[in-house]
Protein backbone atom coordinates (compact mmCIF):
# COMPACT_ATOMS: atom_id res chain seq x y z
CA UNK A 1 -12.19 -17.95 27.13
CA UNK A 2 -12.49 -21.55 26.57
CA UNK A 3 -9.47 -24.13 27.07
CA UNK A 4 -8.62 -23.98 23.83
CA UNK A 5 -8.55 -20.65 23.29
CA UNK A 6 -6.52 -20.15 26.59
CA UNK A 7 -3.82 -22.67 24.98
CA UNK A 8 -3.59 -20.64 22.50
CA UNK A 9 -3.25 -17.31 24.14
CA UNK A 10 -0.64 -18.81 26.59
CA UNK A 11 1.33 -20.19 23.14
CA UNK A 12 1.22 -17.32 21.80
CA UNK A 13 2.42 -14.77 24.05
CA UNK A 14 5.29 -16.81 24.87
CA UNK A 15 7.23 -16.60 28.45
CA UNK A 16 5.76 -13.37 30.29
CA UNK A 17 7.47 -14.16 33.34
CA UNK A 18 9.81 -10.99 32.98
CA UNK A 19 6.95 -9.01 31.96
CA UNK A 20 5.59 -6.00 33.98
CA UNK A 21 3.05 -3.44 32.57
CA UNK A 22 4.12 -0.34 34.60
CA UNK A 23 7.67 -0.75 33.64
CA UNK A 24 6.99 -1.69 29.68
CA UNK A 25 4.82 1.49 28.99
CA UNK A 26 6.43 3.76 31.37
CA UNK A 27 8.06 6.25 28.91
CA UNK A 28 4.54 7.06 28.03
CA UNK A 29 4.27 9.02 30.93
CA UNK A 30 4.41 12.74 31.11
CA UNK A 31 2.52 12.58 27.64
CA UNK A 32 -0.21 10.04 29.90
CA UNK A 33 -0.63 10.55 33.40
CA UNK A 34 -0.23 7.36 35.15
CA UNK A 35 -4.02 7.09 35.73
CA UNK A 36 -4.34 7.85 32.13
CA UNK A 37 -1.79 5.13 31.29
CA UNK A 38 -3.88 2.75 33.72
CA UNK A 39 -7.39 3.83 32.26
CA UNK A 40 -6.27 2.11 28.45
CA UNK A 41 -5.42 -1.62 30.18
CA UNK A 42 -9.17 -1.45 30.38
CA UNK A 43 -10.19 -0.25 27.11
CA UNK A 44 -10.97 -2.43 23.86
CA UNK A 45 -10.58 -1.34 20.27
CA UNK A 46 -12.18 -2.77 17.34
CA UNK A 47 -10.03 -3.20 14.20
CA UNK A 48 -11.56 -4.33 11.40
CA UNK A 49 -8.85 -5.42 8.90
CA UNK A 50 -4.83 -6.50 9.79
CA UNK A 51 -3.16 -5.52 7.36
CA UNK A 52 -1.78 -1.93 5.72
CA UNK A 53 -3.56 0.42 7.94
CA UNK A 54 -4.67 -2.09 10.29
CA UNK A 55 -1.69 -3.51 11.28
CA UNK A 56 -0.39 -0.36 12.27
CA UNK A 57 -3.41 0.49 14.58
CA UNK A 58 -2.41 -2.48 16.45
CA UNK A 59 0.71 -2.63 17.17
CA UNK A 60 0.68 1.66 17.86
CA UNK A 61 -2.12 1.09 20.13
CA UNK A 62 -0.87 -2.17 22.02
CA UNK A 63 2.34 0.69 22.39
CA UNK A 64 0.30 2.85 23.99
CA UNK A 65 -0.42 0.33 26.56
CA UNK A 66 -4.47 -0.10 25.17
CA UNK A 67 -5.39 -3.59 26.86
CA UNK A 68 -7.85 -4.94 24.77
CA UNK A 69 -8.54 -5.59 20.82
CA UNK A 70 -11.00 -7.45 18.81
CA UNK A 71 -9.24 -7.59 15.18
CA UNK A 72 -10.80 -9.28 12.40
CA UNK A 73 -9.53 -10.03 8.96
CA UNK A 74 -10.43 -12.32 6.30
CA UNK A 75 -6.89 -12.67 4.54
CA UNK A 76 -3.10 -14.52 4.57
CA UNK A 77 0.02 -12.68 4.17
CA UNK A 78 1.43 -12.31 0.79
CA UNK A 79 4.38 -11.44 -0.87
CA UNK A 80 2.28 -8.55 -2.16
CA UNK A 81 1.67 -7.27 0.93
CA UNK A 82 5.47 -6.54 1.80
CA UNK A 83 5.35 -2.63 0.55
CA UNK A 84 2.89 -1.39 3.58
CA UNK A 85 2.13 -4.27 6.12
CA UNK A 86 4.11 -4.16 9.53
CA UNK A 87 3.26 -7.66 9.84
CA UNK A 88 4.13 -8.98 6.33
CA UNK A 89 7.63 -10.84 6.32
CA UNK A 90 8.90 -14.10 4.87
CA UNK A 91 8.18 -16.26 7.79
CA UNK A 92 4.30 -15.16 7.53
CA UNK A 93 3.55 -15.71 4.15
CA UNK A 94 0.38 -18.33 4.12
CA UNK A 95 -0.66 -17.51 7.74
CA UNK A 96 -4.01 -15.74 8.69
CA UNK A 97 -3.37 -12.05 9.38
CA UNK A 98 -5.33 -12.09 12.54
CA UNK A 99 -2.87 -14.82 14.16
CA UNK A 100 0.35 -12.72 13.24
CA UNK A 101 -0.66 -9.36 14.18
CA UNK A 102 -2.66 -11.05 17.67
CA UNK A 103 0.91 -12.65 18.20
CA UNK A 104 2.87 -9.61 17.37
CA UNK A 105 0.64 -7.66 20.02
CA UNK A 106 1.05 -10.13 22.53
CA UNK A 107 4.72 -10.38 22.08
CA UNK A 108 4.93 -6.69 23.68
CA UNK A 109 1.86 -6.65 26.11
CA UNK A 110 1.23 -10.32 27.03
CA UNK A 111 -1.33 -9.51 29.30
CA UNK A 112 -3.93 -8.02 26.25
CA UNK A 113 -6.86 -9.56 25.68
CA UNK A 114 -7.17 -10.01 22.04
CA UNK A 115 -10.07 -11.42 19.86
CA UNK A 116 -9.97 -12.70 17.01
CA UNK A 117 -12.20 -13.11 13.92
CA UNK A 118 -10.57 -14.54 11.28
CA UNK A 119 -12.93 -13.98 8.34
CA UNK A 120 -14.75 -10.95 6.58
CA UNK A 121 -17.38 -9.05 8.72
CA UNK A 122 -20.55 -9.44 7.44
CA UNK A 123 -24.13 -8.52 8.45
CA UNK A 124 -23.72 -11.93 10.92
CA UNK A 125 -21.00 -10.77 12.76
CA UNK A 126 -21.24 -7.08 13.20
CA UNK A 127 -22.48 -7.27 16.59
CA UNK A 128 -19.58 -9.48 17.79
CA UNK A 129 -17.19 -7.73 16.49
CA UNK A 130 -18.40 -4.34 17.96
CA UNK A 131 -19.27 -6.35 20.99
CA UNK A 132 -17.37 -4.39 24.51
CA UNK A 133 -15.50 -1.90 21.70
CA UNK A 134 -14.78 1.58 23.08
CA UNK A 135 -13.90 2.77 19.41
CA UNK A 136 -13.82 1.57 16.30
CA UNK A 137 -11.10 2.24 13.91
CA UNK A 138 -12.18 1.25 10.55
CA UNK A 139 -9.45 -0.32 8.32
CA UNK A 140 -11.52 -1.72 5.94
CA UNK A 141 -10.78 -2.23 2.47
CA UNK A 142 -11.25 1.08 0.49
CA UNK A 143 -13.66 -0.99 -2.19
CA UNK A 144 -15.64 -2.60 1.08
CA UNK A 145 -18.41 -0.03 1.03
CA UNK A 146 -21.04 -2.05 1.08
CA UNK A 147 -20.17 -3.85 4.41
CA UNK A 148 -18.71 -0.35 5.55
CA UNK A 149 -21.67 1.77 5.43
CA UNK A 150 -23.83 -1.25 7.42
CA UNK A 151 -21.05 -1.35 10.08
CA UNK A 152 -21.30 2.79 10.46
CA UNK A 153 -25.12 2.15 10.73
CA UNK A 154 -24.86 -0.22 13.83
CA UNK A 155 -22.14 2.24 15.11
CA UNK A 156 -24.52 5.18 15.19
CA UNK A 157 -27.56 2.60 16.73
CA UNK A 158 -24.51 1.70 19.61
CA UNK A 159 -23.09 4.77 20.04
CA UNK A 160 -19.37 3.55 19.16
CA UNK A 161 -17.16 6.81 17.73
CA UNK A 162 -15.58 5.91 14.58
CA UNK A 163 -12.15 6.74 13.05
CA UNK A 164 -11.34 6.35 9.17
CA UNK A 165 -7.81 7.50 8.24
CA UNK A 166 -7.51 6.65 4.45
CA UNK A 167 -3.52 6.50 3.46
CA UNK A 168 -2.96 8.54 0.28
CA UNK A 169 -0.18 8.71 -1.58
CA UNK A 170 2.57 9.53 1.63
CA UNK A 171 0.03 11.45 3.65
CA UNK A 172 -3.03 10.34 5.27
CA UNK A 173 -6.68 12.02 5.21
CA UNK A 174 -8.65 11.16 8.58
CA UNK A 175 -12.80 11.63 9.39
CA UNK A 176 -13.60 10.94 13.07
CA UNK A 177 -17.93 10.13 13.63
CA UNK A 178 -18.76 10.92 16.85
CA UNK A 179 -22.40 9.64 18.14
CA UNK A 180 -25.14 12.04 18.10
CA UNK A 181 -23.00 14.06 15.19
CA UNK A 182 -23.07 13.84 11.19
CA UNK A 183 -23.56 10.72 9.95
CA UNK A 184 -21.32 8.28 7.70
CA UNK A 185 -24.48 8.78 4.82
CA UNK A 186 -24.60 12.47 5.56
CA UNK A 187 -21.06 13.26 5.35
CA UNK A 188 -20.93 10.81 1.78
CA UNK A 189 -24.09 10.71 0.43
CA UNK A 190 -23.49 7.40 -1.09
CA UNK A 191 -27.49 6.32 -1.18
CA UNK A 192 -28.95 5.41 -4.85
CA UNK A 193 -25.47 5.61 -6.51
CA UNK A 194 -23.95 3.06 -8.96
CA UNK A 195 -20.60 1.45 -7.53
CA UNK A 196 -17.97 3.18 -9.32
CA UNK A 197 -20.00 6.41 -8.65
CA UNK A 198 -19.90 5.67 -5.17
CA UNK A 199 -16.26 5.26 -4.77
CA UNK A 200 -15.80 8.62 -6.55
CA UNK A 201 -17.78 10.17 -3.74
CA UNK A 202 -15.92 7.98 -0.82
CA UNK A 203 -12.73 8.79 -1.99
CA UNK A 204 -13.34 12.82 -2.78
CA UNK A 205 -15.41 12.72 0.29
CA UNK A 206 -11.91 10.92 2.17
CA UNK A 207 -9.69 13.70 1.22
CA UNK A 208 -11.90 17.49 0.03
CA UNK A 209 -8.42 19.21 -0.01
CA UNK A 210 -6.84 16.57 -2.87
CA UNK A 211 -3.26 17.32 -1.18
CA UNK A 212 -2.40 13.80 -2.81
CA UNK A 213 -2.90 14.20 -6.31
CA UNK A 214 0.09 16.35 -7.51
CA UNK A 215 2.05 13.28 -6.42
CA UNK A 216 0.63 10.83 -8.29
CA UNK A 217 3.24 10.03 -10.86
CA UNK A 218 2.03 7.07 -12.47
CA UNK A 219 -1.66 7.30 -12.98
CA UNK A 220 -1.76 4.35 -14.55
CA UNK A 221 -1.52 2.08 -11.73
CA UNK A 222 -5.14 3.72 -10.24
CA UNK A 223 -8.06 1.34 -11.45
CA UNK A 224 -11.33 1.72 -10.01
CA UNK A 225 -13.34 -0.10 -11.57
CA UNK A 226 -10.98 -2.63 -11.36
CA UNK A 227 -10.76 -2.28 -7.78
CA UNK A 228 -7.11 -1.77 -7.95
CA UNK A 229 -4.79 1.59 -6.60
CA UNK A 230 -1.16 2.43 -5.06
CA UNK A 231 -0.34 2.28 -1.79
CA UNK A 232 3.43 3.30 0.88
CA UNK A 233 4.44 2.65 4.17
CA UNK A 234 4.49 6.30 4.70
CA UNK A 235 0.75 6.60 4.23
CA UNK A 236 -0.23 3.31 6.31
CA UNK A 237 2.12 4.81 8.98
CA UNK A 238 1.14 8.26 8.50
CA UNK A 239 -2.57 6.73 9.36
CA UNK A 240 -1.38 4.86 12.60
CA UNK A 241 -0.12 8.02 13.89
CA UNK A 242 -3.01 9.89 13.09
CA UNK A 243 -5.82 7.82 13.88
CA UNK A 244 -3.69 6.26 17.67
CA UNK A 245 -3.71 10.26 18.53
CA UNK A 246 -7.48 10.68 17.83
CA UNK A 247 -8.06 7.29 19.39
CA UNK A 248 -6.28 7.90 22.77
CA UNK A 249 -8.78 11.39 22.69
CA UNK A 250 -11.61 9.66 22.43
CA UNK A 251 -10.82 6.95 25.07
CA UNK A 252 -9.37 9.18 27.60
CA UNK A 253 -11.49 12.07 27.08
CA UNK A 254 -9.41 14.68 27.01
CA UNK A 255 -8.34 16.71 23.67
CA UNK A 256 -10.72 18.26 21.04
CA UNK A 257 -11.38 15.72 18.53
CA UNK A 258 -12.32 17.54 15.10
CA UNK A 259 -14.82 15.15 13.97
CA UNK A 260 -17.06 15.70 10.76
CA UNK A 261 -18.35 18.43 9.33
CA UNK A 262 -14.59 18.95 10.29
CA UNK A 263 -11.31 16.75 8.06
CA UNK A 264 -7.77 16.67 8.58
CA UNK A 265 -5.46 15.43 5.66
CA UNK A 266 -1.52 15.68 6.35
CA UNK A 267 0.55 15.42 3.33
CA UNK A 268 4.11 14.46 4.23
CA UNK A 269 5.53 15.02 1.02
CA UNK A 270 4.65 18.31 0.07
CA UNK A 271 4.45 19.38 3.73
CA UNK A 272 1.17 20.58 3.65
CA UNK A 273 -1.51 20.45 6.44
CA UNK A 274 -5.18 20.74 6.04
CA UNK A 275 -7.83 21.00 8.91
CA UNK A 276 -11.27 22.51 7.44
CA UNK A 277 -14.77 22.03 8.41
CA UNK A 278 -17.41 21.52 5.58
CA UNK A 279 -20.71 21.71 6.93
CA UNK A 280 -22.66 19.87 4.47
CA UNK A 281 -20.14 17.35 3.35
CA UNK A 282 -20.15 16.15 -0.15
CA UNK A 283 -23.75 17.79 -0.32
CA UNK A 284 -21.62 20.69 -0.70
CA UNK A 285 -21.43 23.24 -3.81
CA UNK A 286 -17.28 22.74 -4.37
CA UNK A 287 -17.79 18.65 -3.52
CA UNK A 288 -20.59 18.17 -6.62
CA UNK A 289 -18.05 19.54 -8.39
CA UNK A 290 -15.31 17.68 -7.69
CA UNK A 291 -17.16 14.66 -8.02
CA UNK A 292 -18.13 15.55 -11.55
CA UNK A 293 -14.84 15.84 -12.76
CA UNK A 294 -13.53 13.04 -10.73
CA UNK A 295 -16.12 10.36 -12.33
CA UNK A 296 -14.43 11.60 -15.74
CA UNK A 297 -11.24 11.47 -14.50
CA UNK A 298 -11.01 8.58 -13.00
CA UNK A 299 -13.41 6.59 -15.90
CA UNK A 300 -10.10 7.73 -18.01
CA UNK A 301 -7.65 6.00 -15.77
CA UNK A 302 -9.46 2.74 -15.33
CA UNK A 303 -9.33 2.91 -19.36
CA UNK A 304 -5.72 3.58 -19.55
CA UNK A 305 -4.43 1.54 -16.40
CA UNK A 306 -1.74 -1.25 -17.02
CA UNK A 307 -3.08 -4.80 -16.79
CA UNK A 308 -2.72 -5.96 -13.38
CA UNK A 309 0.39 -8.31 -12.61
CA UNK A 310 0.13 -12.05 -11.79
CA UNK A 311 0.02 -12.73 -7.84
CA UNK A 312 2.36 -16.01 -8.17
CA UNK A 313 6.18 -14.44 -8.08
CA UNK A 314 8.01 -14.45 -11.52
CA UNK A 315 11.28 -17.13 -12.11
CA UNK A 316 14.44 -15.01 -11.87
CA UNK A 317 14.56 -15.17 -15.74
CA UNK A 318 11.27 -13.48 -16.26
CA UNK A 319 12.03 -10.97 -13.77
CA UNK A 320 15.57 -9.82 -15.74
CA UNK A 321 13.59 -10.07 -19.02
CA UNK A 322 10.93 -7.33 -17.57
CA UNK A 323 14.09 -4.74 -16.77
CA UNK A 324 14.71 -5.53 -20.66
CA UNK A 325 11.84 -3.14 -21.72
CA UNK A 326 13.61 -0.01 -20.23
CA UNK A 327 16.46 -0.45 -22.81
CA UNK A 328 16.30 2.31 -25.31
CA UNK A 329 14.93 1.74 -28.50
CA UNK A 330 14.06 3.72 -31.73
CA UNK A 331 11.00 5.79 -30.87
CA UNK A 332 10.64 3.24 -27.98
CA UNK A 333 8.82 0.48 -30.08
CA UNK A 334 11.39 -1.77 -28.72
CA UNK A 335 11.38 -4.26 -31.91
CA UNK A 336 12.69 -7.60 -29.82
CA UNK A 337 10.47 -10.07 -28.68
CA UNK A 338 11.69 -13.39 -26.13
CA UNK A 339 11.63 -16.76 -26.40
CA UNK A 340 12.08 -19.44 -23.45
CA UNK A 341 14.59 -22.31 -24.42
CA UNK A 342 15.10 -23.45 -20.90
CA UNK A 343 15.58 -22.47 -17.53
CA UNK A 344 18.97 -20.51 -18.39
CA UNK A 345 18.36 -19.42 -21.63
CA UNK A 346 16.97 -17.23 -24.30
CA UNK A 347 16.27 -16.55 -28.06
CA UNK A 348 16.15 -13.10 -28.38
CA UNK A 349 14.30 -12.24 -32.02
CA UNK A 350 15.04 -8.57 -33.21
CA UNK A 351 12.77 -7.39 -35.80
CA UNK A 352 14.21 -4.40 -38.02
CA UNK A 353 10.86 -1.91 -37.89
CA UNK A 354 11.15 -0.10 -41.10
CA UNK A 355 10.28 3.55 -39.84
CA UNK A 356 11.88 6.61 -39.62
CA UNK A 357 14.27 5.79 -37.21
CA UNK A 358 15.72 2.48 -39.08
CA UNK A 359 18.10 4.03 -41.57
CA UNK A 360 21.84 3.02 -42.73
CA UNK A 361 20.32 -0.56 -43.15
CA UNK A 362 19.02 -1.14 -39.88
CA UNK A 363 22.11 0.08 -37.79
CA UNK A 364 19.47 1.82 -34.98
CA UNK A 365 18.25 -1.60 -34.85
CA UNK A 366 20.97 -3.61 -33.65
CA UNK A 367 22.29 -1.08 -31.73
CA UNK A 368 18.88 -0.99 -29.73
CA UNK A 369 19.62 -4.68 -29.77
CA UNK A 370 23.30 -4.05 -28.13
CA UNK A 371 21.48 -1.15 -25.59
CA UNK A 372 19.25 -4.13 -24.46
CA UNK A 373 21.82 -6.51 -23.94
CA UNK A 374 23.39 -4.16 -21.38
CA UNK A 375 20.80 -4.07 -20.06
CA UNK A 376 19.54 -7.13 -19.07
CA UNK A 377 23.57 -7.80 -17.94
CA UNK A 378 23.20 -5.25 -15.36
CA UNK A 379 19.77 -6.84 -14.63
CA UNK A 380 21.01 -10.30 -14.35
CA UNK A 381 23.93 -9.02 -11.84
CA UNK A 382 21.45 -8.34 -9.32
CA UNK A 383 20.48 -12.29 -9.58
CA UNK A 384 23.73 -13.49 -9.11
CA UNK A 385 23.97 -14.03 -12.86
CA UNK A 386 25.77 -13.48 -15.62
CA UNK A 387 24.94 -12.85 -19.47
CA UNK A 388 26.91 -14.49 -22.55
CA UNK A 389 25.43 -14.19 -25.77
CA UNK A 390 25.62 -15.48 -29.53
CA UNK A 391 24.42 -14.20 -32.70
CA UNK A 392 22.98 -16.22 -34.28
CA UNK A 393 22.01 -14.68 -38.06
CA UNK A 394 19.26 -12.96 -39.50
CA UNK A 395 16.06 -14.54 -41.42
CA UNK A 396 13.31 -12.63 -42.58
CA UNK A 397 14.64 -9.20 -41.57
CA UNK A 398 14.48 -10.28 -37.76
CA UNK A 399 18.11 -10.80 -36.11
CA UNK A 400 18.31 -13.72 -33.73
CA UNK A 401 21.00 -13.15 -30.86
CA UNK A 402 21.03 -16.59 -28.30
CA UNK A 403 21.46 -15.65 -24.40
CA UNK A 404 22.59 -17.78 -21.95
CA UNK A 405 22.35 -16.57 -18.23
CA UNK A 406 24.21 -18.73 -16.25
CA UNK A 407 24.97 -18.44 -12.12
CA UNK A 408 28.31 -17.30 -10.91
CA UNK A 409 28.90 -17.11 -7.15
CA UNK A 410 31.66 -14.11 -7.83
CA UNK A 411 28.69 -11.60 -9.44
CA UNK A 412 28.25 -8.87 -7.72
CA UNK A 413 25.02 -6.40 -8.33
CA UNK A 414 26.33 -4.13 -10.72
CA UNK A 415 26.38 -0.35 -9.38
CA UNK A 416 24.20 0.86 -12.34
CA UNK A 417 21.20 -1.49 -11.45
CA UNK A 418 19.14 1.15 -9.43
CA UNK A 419 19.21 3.75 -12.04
CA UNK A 420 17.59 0.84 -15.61
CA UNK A 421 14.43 1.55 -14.48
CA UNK A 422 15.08 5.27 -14.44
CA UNK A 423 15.59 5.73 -18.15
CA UNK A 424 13.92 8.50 -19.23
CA UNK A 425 13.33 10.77 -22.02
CA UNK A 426 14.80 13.95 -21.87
CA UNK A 427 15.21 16.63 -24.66
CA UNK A 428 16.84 19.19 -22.96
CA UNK A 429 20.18 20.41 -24.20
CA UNK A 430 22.83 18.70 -22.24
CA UNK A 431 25.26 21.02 -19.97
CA UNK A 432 28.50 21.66 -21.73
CA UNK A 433 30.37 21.70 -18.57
CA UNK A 434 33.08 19.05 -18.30
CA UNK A 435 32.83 16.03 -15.76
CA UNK A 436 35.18 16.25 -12.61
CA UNK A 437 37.39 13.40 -11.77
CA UNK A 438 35.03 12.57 -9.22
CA UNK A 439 32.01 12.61 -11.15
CA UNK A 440 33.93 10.20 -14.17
CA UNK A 441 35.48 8.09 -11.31
């Protein structure tokens, strides 16, 4: 460690002075023996990526009293990152990953001895990253298989276990590659394949037992080709758990570790467990199957998915016009369309559609018109805004109503904000049972 790099370290991990090791991690014992506990100052694990899954290795691990971390990530926090990243918070929007999470660590262990490589790894850097590592816990991105199956390879040459816990849905599917054991290309069989055919086989080849997919409510959101799918906290924590348990086994040497032909896959929503050994991988009769039907599936879901949203955040306007589209409509073609007159306001331009569902002169129409106005009021509540509006006459069968959002320190989010994007439809006969006081109240 150069000077500058010791600067750094000693800026980072702030005043230690009230720091002691035994005393920090001490309510690890009885599940550690305290030469266990004393065993992981000394060990170093490689994490390549800090931020869903990677973030949570780090700081579980540095918990666990591991000493020692090489982390390297290529990215800065963003605001898109606040769903899943443990690190991801106002103040550390714009900053390198690798600096937060290395600060994070060090803010509860000052005495690890983290490095850092901020930028992707690449067939330059493989060695240095795996350079002293113990294990390596890959949290690479799921579409990084290129770079993934060339940093298994050196693994296997080094004779560095491997852990890959993939966060699905809110469960997490987990592989452990042990040296001298099946191999990352024997378990996935990913040679000679076309891209999207490949992630069909790493992602049926993650997860065998599909405990994930009955939760998937909104398929539209999965986009492979587009290189673009869900993610929760629950799964990226889910992981941490997972893959810190296996880890700990692996560095202490004590606990059977089920690595491949055998996977584990722990579905927290449907409470469902899976640990199953499948000697041949995706080689395997029922995995050529799956695969089959999962390059049609997902080929139809990377047609249908919704265009992705813009990174840069939405004014508050734009965001209470977007709750506008869950107003009810006629047959939900939702016939109004916005325009922008300035930074408070808005033309709104109803167009009468002329089908079925238009009849007594267009009455369905406006009163889809009078549904939306609702709301976006509820919407705008929940910006500290309120909505006044002005009609403003009809030309050419489309009904112009002027809106005007202006800011109101007295608003308060109105109580029925949570449930506009819940609108549903629902043909089922309604109960005839009446309300209770406390249900009308």
């Amino acid at each position: 460690m150069d000077q500058a790099q010791k600067a750094e370290f000693e800026q980072a991990r702030g005043d230690a002075s009230g720091f002691r090791f035994e005393e920090a991690f001490s309510r690890n014992l009885g599940w550690l023996t305290e030469w266990e506990q004393q065993a992981l100052r000394g060990k170093r694990v490689a994490v390549s990526g800090a931020g869903g899954v990677g973030s949570y290795y780090v700081m579980t691990l540095v918990r666990f009293g591991v000493g020692m971390f090489t982390i390297a990530d290529p990215d800065r926090y963003e605001l898109v990152n606040f769903n899943r990243q443990v690190a991801a918070t106002l103040s550390s929007i714009g900053r390198p990953k690798v600096d937060v999470l290395a600060e994070n660590a060090l803010d509860i262990n000052p005495e690890a001895h983290i490095r850092k490589l901020f930028g992707a790894i690449d067939e330059t850097n493989i060695d240095d990253f795996l350079a002293g590592a113990d294990v390596w816990i890959d949290g690479l991105d799921f579409f990084a298989l290129a770079i993934r199956r060339k940093v298994y390879r050196r693994c296997e040459e080094l004779g560095i276990p491997v852990i890959n816990a993939a966060p699905l849905g809110m469960g997490a599917a987990m592989l452990v590659f042990k040296p001298g054991g099946m191999t990352f290309e024997q378990w996935f069989r990913l040679e000679g394949l076309s891209e999207e055919h490949q992630y069909i086989n790493y992602l049926i080849g993650m997860a065998p037992s599909r405990l994930h997919m009955p939760n998937l409510v909104d398929p539209s959101r999965v986009d492979l080709r587009g290189h673009r799918g869900p993610s929760s906290i629950a799964g990226c924590g889910l992981c941490a758990a997972m893959a810190t348990v296996e880890a700990i086994k692996l560095l202490l040497g004590r606990g059977r570790v089920y690595a491949v032909p055998y996977y584990q896959h722990f579905d927290a929503f449907s409470g469902r467990r899976v640990v199953r050994k499948l000697r041949r991988g995706n080689a395997s009769l029922t995995q050529r199957a799956k695969i089959a039907i999962g390059r049609m599936f997902f080929a139809k879901l990377s047609e249908r998915a919704v265009a992705e949203e813009p990174s840069a955040a939405s004014g508050e306007i734009e965001k209470i016009l977007n709750y506008g589209r869950w107003a009810p409509s006629g047959d939900n073609i939702q016939p109004w369309r916005f325009e922008r007159l300035g930074d408070d306001d808005v033309m709104v331009h109803i167009r009468a559609s002329g089908d079925v569902y238009d009849y007594r002169d267009g009455e369905p129409t406006l009163l889809s018109g009078g549904m939306l106005l609702e709301c976006l009021r509820i919407a705008a509540s929940y910006w500290g805004r309120n909505l006044e509006w002005t009609y403003e006459g009809e030309s050419e069968q489309t009904h112009r109503i002027r809106v005007h959002f202006p800011r109101s320190a007295e608003t308060a989010t109105d109580a029925l904000f949570s449930y506009v994007p819940m609108r549903s439809v629902d043909r089922r006969p309604y109960r005839s049972r009446p309300l209770t006081t406390a249900q009308k109240s």
